[in-house]
Protein backbone atom coordinates (compact mmCIF):
# COMPACT_ATOMS: atom_id res chain seq x y z
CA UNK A 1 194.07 38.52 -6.58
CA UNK A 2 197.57 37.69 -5.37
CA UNK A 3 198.13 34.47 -5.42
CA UNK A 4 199.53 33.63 -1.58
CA UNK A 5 202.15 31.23 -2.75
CA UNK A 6 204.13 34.73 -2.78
CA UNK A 7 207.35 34.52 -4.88
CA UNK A 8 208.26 31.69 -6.96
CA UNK A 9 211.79 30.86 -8.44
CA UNK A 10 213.39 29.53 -11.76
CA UNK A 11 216.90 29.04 -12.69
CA UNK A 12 218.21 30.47 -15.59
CA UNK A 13 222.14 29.61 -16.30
CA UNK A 14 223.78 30.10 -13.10
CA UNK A 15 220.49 33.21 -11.96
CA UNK A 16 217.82 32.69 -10.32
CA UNK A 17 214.42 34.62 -11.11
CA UNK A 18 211.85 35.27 -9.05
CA UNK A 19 208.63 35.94 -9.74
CA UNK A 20 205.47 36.88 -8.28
CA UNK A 21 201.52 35.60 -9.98
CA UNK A 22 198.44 37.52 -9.74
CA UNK A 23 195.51 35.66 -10.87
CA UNK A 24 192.28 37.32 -12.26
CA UNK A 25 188.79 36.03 -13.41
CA UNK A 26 188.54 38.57 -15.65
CA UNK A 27 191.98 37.70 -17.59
CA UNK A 28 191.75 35.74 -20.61
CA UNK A 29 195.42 35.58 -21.23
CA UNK A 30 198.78 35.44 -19.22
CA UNK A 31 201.45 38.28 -19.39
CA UNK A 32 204.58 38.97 -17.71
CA UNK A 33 205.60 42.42 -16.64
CA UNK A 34 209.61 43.27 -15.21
CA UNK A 35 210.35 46.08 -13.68
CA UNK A 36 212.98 46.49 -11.97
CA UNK A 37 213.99 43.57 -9.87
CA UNK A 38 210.31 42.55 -9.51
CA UNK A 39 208.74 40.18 -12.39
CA UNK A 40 204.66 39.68 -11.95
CA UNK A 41 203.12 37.18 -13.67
CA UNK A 42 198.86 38.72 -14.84
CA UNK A 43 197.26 35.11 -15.37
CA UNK A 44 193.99 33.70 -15.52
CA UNK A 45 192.20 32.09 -12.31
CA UNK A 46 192.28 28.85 -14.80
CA UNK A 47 196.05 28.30 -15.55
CA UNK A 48 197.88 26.06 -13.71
CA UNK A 49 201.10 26.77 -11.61
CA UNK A 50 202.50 24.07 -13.79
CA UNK A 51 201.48 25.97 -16.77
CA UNK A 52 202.39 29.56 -15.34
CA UNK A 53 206.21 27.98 -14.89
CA UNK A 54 206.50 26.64 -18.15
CA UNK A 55 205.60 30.25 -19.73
CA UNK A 56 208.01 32.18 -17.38
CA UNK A 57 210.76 29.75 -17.98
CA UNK A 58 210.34 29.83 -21.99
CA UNK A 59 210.62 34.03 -21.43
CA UNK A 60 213.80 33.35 -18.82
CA UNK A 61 216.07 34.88 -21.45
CA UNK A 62 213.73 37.78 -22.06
CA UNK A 63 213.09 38.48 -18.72
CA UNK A 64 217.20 38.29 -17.42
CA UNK A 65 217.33 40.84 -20.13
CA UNK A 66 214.76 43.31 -19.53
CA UNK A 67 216.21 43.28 -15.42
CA UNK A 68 219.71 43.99 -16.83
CA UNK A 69 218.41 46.65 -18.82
CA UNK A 70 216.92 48.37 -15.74
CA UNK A 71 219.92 48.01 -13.96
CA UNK A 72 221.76 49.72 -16.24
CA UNK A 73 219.11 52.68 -15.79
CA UNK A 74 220.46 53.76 -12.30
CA UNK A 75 222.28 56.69 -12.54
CA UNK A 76 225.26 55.78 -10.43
CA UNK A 77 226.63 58.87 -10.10
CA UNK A 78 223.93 59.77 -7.58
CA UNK A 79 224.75 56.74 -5.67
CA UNK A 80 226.77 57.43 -2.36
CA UNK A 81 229.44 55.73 -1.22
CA UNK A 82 227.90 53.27 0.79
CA UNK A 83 231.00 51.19 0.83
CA UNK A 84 234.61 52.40 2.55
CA UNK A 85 238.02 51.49 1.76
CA UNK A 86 237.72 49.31 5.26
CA UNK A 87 235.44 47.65 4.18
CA UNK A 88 236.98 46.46 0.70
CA UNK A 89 240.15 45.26 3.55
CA UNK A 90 237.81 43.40 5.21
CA UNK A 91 236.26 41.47 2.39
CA UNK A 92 240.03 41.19 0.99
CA UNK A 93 241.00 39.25 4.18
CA UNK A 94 237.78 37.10 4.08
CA UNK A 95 238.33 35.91 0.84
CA UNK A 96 241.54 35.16 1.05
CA UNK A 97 240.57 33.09 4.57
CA UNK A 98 238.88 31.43 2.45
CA UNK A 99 240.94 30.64 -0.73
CA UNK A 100 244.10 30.23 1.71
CA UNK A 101 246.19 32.56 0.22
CA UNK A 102 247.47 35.94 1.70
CA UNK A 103 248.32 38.84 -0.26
CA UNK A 104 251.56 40.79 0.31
CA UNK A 105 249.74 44.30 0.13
CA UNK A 106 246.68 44.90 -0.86
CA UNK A 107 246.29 48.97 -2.31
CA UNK A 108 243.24 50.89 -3.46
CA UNK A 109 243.57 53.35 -5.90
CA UNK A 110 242.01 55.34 -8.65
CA UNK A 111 242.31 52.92 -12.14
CA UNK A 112 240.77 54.26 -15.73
CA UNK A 113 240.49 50.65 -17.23
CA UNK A 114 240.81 47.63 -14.13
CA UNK A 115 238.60 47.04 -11.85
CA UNK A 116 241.59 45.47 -10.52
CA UNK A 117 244.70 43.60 -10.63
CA UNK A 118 247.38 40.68 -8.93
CA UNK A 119 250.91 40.98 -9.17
CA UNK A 120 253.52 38.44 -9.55
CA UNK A 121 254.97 39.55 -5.92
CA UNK A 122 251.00 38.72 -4.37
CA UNK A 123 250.00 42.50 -4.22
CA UNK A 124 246.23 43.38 -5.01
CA UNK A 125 245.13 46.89 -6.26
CA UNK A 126 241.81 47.41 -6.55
CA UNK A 127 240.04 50.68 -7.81
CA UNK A 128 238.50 53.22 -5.87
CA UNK A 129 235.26 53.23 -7.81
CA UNK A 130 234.45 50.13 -6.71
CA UNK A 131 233.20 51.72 -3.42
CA UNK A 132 230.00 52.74 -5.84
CA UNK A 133 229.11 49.24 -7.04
CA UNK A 134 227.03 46.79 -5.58
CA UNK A 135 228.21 43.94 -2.66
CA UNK A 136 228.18 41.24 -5.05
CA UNK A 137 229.96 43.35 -7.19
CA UNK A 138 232.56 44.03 -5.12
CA UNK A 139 232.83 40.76 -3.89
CA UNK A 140 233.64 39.18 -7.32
CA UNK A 141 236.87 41.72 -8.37
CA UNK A 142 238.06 40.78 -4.79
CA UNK A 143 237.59 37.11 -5.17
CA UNK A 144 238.47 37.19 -8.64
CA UNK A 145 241.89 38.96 -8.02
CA UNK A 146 243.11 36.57 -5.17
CA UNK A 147 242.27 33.56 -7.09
CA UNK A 148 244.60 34.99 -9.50
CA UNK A 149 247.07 35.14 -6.43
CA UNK A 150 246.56 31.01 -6.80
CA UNK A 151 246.38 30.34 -10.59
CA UNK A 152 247.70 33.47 -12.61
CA UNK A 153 245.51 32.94 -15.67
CA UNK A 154 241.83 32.39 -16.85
CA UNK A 155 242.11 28.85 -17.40
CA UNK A 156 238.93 26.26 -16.64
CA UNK A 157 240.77 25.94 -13.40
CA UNK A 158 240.82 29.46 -12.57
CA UNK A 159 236.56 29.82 -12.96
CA UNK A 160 236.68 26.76 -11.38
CA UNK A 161 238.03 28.29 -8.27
CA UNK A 162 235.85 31.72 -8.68
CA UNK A 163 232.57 29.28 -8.74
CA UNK A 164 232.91 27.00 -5.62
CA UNK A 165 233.12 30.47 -4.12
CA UNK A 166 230.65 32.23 -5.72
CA UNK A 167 228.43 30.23 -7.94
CA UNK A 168 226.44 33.30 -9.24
CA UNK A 169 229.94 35.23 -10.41
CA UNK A 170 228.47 35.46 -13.45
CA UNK A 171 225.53 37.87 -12.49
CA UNK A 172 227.97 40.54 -10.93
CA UNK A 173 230.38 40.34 -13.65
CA UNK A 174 227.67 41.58 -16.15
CA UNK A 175 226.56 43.64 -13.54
CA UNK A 176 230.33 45.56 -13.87
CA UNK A 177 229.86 45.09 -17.64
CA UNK A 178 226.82 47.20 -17.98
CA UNK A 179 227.41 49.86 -15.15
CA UNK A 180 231.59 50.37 -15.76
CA UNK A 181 231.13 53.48 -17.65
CA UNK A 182 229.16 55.33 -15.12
CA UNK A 183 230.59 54.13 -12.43
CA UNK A 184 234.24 55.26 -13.55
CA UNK A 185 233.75 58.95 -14.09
């Protein structure tokens, strides 16, 4: 049976996971089961939601794992573009509303080894293949690039700035870490 407390949550670094519990009388033993983005906890009518939290949290590192790894699964190639090169403008000029800086120029291009880049003279390039990744994907090279346009290195400062932001930065970064090859082709 489904327990109707519906999904739970635990935080794990700067992630959250979420996770669902089905409880049966005829389970003698708990067991966790990822797949995908959906993590189901098999438990017996017994344990205790106190109990059931403690086991998902000591598998937290397990589980972030096993959800990267299906991540890394989708074949991106068959992705469409769901993104255009509008819409990277318009996330450019939100971010930067809300750093409070202005780029120069901001150009899209096709780029073999950057997801992007800042210049000295405020101009952001950004690559085309981003258009295949993920929002919060997308959102991080953007933000990341115009906080460069404020501090130009990668100082405690800098992820500083790239947190109060977007606390989970970390999450699409290895997001772009796993899925760069596939997604630059």
């Amino acid at each position: 049976m489904l327990d109707t407390n519906t999904v739970r949550k635990i935080s794990f670094g700067n992630s959250v996971i979420e996770y669902s519990v089905i409880k049966s009388k005829r389970r003698k033993t708990s067991q966790i089961m990822v797949d995908g983005e959906e993590v189901i906890v098999r438990t017996p009518v017994t344990k205790k939601n106190s109990e059931i939290k403690k086991i998902v949290e000591s598998k937290a590192s397990w589980i972030f794992k096993k959800q990267l790894e299906f991540k890394k699964r989708i074949d991106v190639n068959y992705i469409p573009k769901k993104y255009t090169k509008k819409f990277l403008l318009k996330q450019v000029n939100s971010y930067a509303g809300k750093v409070g800086i202005t780029p120069s120029k901001v150009t899209i291009k096709k780029m073999r080894t950057r997801w992007g880049s800042a210049s000295k003279d405020n101009v952001i390039n950004l690559n085309e293949h981003l258009l295949k990744a993920p929002k919060g994907a997308i959102d991080y090279v953007i933000l990341h690039e115009i906080c460069h346009l404020k501090i130009r290195n990668h100082s405690h400062r800098f992820w500083e700035l790239v947190r109060k932001f977007m606390p989970n930065y970390i999450e699409n970064r290895k997001w772009l870490e796993v899925n760069s090859t596939r997604i630059v082709e």
